[in-house]
Protein backbone atom coordinates (compact mmCIF):
# COMPACT_ATOMS: atom_id res chain seq x y z
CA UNK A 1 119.58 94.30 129.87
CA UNK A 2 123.10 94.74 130.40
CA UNK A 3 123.98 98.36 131.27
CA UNK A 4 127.59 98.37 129.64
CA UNK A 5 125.72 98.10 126.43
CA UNK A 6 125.39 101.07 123.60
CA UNK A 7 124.70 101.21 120.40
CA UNK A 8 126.50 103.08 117.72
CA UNK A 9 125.77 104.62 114.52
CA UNK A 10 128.16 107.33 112.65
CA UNK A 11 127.35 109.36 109.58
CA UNK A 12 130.33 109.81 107.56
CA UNK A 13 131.51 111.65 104.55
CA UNK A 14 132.06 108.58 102.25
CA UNK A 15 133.36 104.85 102.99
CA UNK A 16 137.09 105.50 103.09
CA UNK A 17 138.37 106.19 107.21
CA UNK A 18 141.58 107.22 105.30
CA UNK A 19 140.16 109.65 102.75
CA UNK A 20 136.80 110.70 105.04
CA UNK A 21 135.76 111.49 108.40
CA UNK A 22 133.14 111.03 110.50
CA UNK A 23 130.39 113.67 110.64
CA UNK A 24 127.86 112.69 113.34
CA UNK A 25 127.89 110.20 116.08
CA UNK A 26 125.28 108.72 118.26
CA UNK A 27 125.13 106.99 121.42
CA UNK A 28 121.99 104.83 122.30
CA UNK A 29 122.45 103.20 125.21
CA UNK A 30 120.22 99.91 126.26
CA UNK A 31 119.50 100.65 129.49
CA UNK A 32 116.27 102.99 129.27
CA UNK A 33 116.98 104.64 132.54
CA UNK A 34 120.64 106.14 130.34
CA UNK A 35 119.69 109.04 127.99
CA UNK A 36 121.09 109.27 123.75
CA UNK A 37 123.75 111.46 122.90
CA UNK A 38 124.12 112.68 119.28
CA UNK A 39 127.26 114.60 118.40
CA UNK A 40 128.01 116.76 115.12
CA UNK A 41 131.44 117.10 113.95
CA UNK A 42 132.95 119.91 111.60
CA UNK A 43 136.31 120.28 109.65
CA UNK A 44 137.89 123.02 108.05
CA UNK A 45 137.90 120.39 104.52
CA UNK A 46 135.79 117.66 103.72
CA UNK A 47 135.88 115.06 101.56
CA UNK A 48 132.75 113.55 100.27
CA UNK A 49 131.50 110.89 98.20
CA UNK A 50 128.66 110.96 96.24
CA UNK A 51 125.84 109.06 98.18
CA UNK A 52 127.20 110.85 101.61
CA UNK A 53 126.61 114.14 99.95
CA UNK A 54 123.29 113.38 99.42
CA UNK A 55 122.64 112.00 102.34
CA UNK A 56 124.20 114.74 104.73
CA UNK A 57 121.62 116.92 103.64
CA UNK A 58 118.96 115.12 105.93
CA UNK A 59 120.97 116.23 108.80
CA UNK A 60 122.93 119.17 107.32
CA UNK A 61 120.91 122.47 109.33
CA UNK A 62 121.76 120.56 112.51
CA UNK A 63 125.11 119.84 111.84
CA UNK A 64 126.02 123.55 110.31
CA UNK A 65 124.16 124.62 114.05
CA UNK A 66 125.82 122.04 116.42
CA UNK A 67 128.96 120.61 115.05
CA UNK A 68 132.05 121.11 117.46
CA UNK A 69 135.85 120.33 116.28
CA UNK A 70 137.55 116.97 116.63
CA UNK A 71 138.70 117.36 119.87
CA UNK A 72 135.93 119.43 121.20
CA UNK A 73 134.00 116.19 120.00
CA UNK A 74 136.33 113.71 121.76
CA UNK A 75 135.70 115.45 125.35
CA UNK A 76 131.67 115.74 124.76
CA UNK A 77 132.06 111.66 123.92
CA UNK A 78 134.43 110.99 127.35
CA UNK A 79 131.92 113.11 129.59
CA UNK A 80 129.40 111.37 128.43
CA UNK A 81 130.77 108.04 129.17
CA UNK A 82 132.68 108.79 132.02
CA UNK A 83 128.54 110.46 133.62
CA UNK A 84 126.70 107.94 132.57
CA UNK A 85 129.13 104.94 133.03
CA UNK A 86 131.72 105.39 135.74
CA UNK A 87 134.55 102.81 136.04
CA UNK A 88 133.84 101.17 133.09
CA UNK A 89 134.44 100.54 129.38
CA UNK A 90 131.12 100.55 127.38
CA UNK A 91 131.20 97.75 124.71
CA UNK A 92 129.64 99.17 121.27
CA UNK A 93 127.31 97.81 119.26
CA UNK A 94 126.26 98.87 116.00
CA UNK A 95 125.74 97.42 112.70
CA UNK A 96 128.95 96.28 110.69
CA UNK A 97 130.32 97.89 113.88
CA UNK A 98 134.16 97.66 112.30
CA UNK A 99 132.88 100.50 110.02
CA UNK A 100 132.07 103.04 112.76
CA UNK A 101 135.43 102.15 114.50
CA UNK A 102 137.46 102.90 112.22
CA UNK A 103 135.95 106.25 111.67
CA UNK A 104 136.22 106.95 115.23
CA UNK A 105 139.68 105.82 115.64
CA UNK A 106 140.09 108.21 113.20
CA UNK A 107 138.30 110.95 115.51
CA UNK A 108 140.52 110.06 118.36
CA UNK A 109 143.47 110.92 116.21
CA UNK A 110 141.97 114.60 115.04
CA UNK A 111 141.42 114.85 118.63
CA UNK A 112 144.69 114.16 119.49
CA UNK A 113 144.33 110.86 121.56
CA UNK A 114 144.82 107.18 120.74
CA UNK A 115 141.78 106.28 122.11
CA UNK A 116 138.08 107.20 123.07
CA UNK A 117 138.36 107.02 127.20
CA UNK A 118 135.83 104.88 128.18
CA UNK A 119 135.18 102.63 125.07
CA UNK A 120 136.11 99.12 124.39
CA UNK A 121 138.02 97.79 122.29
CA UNK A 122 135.95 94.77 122.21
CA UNK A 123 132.44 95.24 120.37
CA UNK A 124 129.35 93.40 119.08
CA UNK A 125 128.34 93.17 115.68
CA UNK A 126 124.82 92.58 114.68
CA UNK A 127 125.85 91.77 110.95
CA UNK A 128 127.60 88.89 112.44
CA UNK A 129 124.67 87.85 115.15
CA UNK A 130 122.49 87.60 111.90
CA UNK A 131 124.79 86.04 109.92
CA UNK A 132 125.35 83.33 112.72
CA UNK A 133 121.02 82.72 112.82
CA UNK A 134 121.15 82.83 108.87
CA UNK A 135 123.84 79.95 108.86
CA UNK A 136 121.13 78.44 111.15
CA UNK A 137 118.43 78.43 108.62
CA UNK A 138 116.69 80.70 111.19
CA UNK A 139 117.04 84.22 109.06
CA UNK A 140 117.14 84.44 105.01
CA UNK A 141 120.28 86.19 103.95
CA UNK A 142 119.16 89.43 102.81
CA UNK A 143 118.06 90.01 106.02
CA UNK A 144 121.68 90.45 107.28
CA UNK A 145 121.86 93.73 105.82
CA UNK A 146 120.96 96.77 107.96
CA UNK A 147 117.71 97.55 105.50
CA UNK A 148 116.75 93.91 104.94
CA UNK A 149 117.30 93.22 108.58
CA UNK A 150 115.38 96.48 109.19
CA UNK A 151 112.64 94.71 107.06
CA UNK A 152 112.66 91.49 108.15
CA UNK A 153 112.41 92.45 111.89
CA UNK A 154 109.60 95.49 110.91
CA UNK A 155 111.70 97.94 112.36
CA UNK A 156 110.69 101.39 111.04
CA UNK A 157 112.67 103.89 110.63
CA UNK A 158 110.71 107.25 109.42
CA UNK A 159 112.65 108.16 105.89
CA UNK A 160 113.97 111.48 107.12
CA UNK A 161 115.90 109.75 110.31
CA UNK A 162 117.23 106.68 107.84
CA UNK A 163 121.05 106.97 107.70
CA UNK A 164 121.13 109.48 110.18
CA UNK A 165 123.14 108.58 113.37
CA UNK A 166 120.86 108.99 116.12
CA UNK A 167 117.74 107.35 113.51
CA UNK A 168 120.33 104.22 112.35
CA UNK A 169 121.15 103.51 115.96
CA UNK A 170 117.79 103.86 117.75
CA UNK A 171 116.63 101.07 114.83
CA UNK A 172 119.64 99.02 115.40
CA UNK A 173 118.91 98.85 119.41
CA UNK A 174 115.88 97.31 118.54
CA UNK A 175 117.49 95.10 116.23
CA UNK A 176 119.82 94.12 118.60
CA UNK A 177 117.37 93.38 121.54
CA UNK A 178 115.26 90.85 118.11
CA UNK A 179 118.37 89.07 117.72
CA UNK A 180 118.79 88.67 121.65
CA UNK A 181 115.12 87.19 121.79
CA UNK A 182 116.02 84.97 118.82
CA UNK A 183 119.04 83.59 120.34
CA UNK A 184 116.82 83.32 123.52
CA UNK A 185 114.23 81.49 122.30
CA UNK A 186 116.90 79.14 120.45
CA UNK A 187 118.63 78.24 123.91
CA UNK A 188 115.69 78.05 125.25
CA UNK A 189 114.17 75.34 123.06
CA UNK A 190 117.85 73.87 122.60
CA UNK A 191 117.19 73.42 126.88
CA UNK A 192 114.03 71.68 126.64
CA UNK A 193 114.88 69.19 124.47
């Protein structure tokens, strides 16, 4: 595996990057030998909607014990990357990926940066991967959703880690590496012929 690779996942207050902010972030890289990071991140206001409300109390003890400010969050991210992957820019991955970089755009600007040091601007979207093999006749299209994907693939993800950051982005790693053995096995055959 690639070890410029990590998945993403963010937990946010609603959908809106304009309106909400990103709570919780998690790092999962795909090299084993590279540990997970999961970062909580508090505000002095927050606005929620409804589902996110709901859902942040999964995660809400942690986050009211661990959660840092904006810019305290923004250095924990860089020293991370900057450790664990020296001279480089780590390429994201996540599901719907555009989703979680707009929130964290948005962190970069509470932290007073333009940018996360250390993180591409160039990314990889499973959404689109499956999207691509469903074109193909190769997935059905419900499974290009995170759950149905989640589903298809028989990922599991225990109910009390589902739409939490670290839970979301261990799945989607594995997701990601299903998609990679598809796409494999479909150059593979595409070889032989």
């Amino acid at each position: 595996m690639i070890n410029d690779l990590v998945v993403i996942d963010t937990e946010t207050s609603g959908i809106d990057p304009f309106e909400n902010d990103l709570l919780s972030i998690a790092f999962v890289p795909t090299s084993p030998q590279i540990p997970s990071i999961e970062i909580h991140v508090k505000y002095s206001k927050i606005v929620w909607n409804k589902f996110a409300k709901e859902n942040f109390k999964k995660f809400e003890s942690t986050w009211t014990n661990e959660s840092i400010s904006p810019a305290d969050a923004c250095n924990e991210i860089e020293k991370y990357l900057s450790r664990y992957y020296p001279s480089k820019n780590v390429i994201p991955i996540g599901h719907n990926i555009s989703f979680d970089l707009s929130f964290i755009r948005k962190l970069a600007h509470r932290g007073k940066r333009d940018h996360i040091e250390g993180l591409s601007h160039r990314s990889i979207d499973t959404h689109t991967l499956l999207y691509i093999l469903h074109m193909e006749n190769l997935v059905p299209k419900w499974a290009t959703t995170s759950t149905g994907a989640f589903e298809y693939f028989n990922i599991s993800v225990d109910n009390a880690a589902r739409h939490t950051a670290k839970g979301d982005a261990l799945a989607t790693k594995v997701l990601f590496q299903k998609i990679l053995q598809m796409f494999h096995q479909i150059t593979h055959k595409d070889n032989s012929l």
